[in-house]
N, C-alpha and C. Protein backbone atom coordinates (compact mmCIF):
# COMPACT_ATOMS: atom_id res chain seq x y z
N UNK A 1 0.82 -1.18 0.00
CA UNK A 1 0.00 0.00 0.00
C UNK A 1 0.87 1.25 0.00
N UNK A 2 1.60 1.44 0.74
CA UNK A 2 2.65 2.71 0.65
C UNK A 2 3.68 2.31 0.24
N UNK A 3 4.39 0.78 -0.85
CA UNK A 3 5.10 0.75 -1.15
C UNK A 3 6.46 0.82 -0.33
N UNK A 4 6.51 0.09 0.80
CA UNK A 4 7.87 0.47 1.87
C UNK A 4 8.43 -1.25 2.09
N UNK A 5 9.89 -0.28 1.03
CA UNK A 5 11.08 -1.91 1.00
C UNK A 5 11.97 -1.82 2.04
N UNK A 6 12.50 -2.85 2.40
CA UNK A 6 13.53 -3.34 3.69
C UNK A 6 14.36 -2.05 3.36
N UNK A 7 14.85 -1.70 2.25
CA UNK A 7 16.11 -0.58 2.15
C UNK A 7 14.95 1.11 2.65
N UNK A 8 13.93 1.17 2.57
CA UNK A 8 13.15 2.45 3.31
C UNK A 8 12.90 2.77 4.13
N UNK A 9 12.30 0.78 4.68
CA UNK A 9 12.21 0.97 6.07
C UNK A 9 13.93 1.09 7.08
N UNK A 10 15.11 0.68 6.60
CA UNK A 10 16.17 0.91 7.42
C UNK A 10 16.65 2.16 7.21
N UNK A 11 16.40 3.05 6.24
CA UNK A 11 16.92 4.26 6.09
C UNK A 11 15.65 5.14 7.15
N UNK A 12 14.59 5.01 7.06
CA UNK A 12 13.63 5.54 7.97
C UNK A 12 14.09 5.54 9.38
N UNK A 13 14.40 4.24 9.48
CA UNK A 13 15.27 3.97 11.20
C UNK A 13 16.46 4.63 11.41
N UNK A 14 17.56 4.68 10.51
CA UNK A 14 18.43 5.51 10.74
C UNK A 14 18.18 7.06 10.99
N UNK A 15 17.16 7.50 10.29
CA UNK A 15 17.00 8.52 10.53
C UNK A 15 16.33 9.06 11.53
N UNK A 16 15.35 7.85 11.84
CA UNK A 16 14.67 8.52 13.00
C UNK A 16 15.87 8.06 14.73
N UNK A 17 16.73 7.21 14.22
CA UNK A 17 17.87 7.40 15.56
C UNK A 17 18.84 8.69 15.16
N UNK A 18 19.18 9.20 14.23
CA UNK A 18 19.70 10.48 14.16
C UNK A 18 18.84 11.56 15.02
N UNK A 19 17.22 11.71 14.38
CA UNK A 19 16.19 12.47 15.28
C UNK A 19 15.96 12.63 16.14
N UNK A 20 15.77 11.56 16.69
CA UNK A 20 15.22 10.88 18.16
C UNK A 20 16.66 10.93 19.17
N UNK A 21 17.44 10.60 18.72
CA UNK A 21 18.58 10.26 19.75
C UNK A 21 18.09 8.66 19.94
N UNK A 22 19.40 8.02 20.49
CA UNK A 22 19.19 6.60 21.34
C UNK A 22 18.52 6.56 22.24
N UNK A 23 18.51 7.59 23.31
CA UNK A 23 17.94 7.29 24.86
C UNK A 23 16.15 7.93 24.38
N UNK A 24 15.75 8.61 23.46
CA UNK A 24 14.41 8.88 23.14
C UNK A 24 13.82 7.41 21.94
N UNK A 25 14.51 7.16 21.30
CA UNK A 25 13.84 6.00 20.27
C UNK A 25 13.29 4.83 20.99
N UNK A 26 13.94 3.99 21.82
CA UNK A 26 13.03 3.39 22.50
C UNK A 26 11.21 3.61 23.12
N UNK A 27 11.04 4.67 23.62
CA UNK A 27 10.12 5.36 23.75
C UNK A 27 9.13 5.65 22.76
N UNK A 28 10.12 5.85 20.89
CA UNK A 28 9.04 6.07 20.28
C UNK A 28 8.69 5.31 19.33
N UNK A 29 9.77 3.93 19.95
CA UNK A 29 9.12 2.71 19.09
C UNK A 29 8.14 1.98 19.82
N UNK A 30 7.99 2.38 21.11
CA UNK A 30 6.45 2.07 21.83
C UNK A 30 5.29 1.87 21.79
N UNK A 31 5.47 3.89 21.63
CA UNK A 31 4.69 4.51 20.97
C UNK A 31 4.12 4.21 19.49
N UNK A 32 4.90 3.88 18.69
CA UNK A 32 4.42 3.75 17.49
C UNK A 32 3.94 2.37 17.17
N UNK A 33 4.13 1.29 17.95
CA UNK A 33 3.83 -0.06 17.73
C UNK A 33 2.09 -0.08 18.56
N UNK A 34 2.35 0.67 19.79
CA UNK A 34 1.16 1.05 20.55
C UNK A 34 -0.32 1.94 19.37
N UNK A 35 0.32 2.54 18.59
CA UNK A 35 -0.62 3.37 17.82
C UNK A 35 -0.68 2.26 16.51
N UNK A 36 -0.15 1.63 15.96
CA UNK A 36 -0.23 0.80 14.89
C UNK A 36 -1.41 -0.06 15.42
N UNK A 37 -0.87 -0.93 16.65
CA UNK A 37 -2.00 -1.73 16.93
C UNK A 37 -3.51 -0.87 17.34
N UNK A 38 -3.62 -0.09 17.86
CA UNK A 38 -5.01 0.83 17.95
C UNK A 38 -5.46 1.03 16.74
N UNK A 39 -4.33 1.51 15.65
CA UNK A 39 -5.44 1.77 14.27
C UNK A 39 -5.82 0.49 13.58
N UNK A 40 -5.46 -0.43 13.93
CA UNK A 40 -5.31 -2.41 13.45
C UNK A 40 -6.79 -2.51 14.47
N UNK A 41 -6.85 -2.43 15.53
CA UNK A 41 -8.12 -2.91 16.12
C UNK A 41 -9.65 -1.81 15.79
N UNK A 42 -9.42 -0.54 15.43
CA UNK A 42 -9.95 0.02 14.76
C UNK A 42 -10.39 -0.27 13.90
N UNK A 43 -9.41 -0.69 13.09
CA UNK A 43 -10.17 -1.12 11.42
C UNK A 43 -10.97 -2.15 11.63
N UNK A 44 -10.78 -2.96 12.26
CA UNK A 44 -11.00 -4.43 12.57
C UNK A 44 -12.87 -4.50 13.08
N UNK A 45 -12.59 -3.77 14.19
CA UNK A 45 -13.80 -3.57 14.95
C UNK A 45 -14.83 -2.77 13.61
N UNK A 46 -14.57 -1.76 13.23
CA UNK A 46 -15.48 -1.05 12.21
C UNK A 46 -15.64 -2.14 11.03
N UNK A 47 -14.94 -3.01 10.62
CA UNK A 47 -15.17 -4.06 9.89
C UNK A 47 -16.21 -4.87 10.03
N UNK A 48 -16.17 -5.08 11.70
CA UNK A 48 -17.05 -6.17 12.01
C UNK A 48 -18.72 -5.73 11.96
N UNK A 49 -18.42 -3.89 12.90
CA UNK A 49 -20.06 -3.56 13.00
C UNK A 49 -20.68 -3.43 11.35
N UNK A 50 -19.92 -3.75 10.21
CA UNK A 50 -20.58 -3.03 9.11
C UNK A 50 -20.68 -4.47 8.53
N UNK A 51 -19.82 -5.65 8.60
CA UNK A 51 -20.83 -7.11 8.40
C UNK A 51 -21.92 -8.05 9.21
N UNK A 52 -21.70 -7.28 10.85
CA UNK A 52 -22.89 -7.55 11.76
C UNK A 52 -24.15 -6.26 10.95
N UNK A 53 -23.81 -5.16 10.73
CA UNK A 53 -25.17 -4.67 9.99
C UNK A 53 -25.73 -5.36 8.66
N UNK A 54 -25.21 -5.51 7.84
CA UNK A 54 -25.27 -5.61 6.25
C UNK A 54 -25.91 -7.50 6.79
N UNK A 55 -25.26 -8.22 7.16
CA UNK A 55 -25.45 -9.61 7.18
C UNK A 55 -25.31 -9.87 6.15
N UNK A 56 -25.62 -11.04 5.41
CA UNK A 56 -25.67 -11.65 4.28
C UNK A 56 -25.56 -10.67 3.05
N UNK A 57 -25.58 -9.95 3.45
CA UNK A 57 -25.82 -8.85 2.05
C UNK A 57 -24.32 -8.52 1.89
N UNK A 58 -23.59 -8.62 2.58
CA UNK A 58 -22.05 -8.29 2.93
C UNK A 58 -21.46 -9.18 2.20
N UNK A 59 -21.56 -10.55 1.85
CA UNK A 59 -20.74 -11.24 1.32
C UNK A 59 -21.58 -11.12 0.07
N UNK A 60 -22.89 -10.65 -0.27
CA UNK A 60 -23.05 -10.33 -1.80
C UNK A 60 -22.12 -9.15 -2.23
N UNK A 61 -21.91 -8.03 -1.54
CA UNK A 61 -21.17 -7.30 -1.89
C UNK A 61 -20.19 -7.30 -2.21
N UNK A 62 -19.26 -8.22 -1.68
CA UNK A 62 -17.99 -8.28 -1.83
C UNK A 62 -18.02 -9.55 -2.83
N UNK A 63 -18.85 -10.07 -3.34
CA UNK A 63 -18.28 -11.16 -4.46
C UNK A 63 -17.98 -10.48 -5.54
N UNK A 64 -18.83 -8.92 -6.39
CA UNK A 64 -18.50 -8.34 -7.01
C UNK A 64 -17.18 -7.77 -7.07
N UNK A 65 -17.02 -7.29 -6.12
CA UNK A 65 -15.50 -6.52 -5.82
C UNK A 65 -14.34 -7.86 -6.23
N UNK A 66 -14.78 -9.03 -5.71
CA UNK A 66 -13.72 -9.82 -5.83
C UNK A 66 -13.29 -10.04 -7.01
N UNK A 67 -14.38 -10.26 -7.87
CA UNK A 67 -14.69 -10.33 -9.08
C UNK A 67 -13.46 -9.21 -9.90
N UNK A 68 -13.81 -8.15 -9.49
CA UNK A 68 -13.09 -6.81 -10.07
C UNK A 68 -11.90 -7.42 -9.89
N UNK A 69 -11.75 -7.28 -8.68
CA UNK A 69 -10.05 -7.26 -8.18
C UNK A 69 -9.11 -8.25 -8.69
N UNK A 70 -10.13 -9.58 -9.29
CA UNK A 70 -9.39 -10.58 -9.98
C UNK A 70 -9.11 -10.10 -11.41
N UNK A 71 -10.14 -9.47 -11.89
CA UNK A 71 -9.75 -8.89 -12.93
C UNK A 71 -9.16 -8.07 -13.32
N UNK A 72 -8.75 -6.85 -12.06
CA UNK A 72 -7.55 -6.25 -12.18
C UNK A 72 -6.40 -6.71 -12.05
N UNK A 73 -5.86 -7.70 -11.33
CA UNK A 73 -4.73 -8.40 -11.11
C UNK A 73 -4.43 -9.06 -12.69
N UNK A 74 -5.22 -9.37 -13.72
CA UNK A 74 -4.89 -10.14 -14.41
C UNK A 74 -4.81 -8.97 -15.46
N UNK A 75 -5.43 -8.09 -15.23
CA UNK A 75 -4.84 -6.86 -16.23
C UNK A 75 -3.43 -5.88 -15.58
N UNK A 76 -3.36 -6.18 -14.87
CA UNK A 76 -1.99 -5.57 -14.48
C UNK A 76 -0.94 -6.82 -14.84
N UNK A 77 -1.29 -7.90 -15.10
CA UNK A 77 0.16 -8.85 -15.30
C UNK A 77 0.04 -8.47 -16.70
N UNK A 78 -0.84 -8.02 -17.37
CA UNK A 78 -0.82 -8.04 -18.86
C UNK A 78 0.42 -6.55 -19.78
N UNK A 79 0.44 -6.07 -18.40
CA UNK A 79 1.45 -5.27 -18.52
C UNK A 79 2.60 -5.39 -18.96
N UNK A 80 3.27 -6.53 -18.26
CA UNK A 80 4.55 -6.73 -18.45
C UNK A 80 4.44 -7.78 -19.90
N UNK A 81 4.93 -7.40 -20.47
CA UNK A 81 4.92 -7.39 -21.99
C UNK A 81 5.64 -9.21 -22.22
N UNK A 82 6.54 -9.55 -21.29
CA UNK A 82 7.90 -10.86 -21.41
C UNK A 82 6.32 -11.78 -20.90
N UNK A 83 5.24 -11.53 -19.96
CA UNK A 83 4.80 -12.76 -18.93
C UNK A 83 3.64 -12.76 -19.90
N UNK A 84 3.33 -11.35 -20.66
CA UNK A 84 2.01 -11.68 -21.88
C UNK A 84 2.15 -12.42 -22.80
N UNK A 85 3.37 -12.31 -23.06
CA UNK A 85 3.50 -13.31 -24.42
C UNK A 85 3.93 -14.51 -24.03
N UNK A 86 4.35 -15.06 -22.84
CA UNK A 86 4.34 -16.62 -22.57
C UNK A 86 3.00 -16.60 -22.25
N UNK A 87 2.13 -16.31 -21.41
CA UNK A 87 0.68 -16.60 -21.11
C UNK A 87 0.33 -16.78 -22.89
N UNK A 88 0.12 -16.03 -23.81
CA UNK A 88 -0.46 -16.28 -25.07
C UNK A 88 0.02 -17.77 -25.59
N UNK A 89 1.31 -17.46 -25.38
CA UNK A 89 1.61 -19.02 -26.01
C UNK A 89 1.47 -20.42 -25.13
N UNK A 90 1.30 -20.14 -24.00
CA UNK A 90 0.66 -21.32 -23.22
C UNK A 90 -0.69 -21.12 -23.13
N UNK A 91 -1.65 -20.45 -22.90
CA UNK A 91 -2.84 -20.78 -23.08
C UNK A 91 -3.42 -20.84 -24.12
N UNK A 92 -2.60 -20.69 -25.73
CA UNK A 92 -3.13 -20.85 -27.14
C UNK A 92 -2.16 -21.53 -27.83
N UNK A 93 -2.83 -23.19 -27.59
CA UNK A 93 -1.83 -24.03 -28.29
C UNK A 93 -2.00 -23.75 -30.28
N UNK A 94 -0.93 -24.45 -30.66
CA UNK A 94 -1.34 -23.92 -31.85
C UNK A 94 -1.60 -25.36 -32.59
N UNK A 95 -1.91 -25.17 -33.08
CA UNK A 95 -3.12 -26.49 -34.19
C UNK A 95 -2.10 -26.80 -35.58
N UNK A 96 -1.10 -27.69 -35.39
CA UNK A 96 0.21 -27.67 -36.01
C UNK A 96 -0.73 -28.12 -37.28
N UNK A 97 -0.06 -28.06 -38.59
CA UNK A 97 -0.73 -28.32 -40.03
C UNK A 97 -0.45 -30.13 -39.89
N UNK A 98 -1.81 -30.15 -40.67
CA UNK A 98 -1.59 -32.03 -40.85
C UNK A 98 -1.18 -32.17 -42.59
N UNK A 99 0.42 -32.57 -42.54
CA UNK A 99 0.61 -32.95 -43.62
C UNK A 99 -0.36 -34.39 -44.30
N UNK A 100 -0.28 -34.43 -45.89
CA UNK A 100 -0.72 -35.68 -46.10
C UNK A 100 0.29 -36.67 -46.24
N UNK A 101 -0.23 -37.83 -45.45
CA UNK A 101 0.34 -38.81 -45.52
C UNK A 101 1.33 -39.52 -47.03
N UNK A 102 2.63 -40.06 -46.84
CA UNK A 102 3.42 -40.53 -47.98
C UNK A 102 2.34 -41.17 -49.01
N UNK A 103 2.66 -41.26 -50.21
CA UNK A 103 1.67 -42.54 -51.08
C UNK A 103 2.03 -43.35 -50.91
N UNK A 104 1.13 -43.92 -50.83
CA UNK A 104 1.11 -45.70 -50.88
C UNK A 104 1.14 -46.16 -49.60
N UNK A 105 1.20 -45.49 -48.64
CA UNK A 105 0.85 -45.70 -46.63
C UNK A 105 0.30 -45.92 -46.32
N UNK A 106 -0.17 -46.95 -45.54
CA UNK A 106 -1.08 -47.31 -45.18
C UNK A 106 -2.09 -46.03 -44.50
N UNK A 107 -1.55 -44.99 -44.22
CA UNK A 107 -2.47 -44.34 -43.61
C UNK A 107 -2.94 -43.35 -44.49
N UNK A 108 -2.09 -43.58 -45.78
CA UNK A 108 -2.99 -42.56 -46.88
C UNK A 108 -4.51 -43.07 -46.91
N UNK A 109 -4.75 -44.59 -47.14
CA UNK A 109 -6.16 -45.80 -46.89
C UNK A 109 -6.88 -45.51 -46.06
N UNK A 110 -6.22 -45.32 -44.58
CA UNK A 110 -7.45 -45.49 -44.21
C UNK A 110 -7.96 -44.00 -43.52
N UNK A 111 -6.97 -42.75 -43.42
CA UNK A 111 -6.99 -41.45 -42.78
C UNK A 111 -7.70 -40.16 -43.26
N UNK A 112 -6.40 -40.95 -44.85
CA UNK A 112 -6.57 -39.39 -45.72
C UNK A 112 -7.99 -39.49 -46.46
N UNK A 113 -7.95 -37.88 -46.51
CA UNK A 113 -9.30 -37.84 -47.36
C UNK A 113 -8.95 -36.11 -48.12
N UNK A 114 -8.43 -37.16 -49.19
CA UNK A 114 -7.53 -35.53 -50.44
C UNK A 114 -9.26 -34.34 -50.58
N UNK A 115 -8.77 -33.12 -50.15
CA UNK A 115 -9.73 -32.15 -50.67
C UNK A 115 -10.33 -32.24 -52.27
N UNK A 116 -10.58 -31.10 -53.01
CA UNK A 116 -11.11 -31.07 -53.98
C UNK A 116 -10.01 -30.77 -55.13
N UNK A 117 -9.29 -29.70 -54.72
CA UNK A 117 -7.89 -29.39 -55.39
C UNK A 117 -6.76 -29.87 -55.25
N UNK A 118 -6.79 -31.23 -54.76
CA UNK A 118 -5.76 -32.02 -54.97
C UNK A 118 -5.98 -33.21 -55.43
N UNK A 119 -4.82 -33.68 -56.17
CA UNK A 119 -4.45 -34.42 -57.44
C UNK A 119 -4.26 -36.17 -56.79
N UNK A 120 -4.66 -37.21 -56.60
CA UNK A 120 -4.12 -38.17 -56.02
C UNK A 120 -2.70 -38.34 -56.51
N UNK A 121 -1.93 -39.02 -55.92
CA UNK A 121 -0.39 -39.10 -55.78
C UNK A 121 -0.24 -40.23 -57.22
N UNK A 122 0.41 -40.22 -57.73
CA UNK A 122 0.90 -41.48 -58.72
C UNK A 122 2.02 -42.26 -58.37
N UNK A 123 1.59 -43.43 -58.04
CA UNK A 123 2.42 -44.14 -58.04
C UNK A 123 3.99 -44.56 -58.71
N UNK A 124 5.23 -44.32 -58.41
CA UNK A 124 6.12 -44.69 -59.17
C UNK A 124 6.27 -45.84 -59.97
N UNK A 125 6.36 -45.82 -61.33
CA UNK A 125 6.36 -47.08 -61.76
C UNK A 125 7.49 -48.06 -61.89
N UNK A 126 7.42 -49.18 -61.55
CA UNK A 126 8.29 -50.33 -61.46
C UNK A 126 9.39 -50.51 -61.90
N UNK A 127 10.85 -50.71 -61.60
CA UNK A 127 11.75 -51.09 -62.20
C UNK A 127 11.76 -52.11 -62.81
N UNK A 128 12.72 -51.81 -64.11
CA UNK A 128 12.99 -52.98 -64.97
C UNK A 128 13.58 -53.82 -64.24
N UNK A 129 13.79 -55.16 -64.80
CA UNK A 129 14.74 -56.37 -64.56
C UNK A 129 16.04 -55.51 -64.43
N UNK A 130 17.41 -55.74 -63.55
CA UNK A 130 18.50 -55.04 -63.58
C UNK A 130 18.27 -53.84 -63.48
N UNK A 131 17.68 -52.92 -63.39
CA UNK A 131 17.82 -51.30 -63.66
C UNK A 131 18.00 -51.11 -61.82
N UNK A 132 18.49 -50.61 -61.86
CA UNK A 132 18.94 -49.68 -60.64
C UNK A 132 18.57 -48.46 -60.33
N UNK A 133 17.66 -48.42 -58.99
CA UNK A 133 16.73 -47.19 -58.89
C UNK A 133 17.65 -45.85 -58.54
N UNK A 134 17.21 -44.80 -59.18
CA UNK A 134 17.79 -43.52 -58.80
C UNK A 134 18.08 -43.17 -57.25
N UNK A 135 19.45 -42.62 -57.24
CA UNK A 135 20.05 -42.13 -56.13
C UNK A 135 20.51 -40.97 -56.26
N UNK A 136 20.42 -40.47 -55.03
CA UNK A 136 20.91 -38.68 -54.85
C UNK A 136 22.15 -38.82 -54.02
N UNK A 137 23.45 -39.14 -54.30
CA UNK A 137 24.40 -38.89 -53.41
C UNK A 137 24.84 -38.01 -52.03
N UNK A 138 24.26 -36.96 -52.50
CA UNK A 138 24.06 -36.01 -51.43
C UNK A 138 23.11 -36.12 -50.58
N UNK A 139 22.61 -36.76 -50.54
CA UNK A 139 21.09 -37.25 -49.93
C UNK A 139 21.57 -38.43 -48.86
N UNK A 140 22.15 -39.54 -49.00
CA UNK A 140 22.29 -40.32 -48.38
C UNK A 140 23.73 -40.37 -47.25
């Protein structure tokens, strides 16, 4: 809520033992733990008389809010630009392309089913007696 990191809160302390002196800071860390907890039982107590009034109507109220607040949290992560674009790509798998199956595969039989603008595959035709099928050197 006020944004206060370990390095604010120890510079705050230093300063308030510069202020205060040693032999007064004790005293007004008392004091201030003494007034923290009063405004803590404050809130607390006014919390309670306003869901002992409202009753049931109190937790209708606040489902909306919750509602909000979830939805602000998830628009504030959308901020950071690195955690949006992994969220996109994990919650939107992508629907990889289905090649068609080799000819003559068994799963060309029983899977494929060629659209309208495509050509069925032709079969290579048979080697002669002795002939030796084409090779790509670079290939193998």
């Amino acid at each position: 809520m006020f944004d206060l990191s370990i390095e604010k809160l120890f510079i705050l302390a230093v300063v308030a033992l510069f202020v205060l002196g040693p032999e007064r800071l004790p005293t007004a860390a008392t004091w201030l733990a003494r007034t923290i907890r009063q405004i803590k039982n404050y809130t607390n107590e006014a919390n309670q008389k306003i869901r002992d009034q409202l009753g049931p109507e109190f937790d209708e109220i606040r489902e909306p809010l919750n509602d909000l607040r979830s939805n602000l949290g998830s628009m504030r992560s959308w901020r950071d630009p690195r955690s949006a674009l992994l969220r996109h790509l994990r919650d939107d798998p992508i629907t990889p392309y289905r090649y068609p199956p080799p000819p003559g595969s068994w799963e060309e039989l029983v899977n494929w089913e060629p659209t309208p603008n495509q050509q069925p595959a032709i079969p290579p035709l048979p080697l002669a007696v002795g002939e030796r099928p084409p090779i790509d050197p670079e290939a193998t």
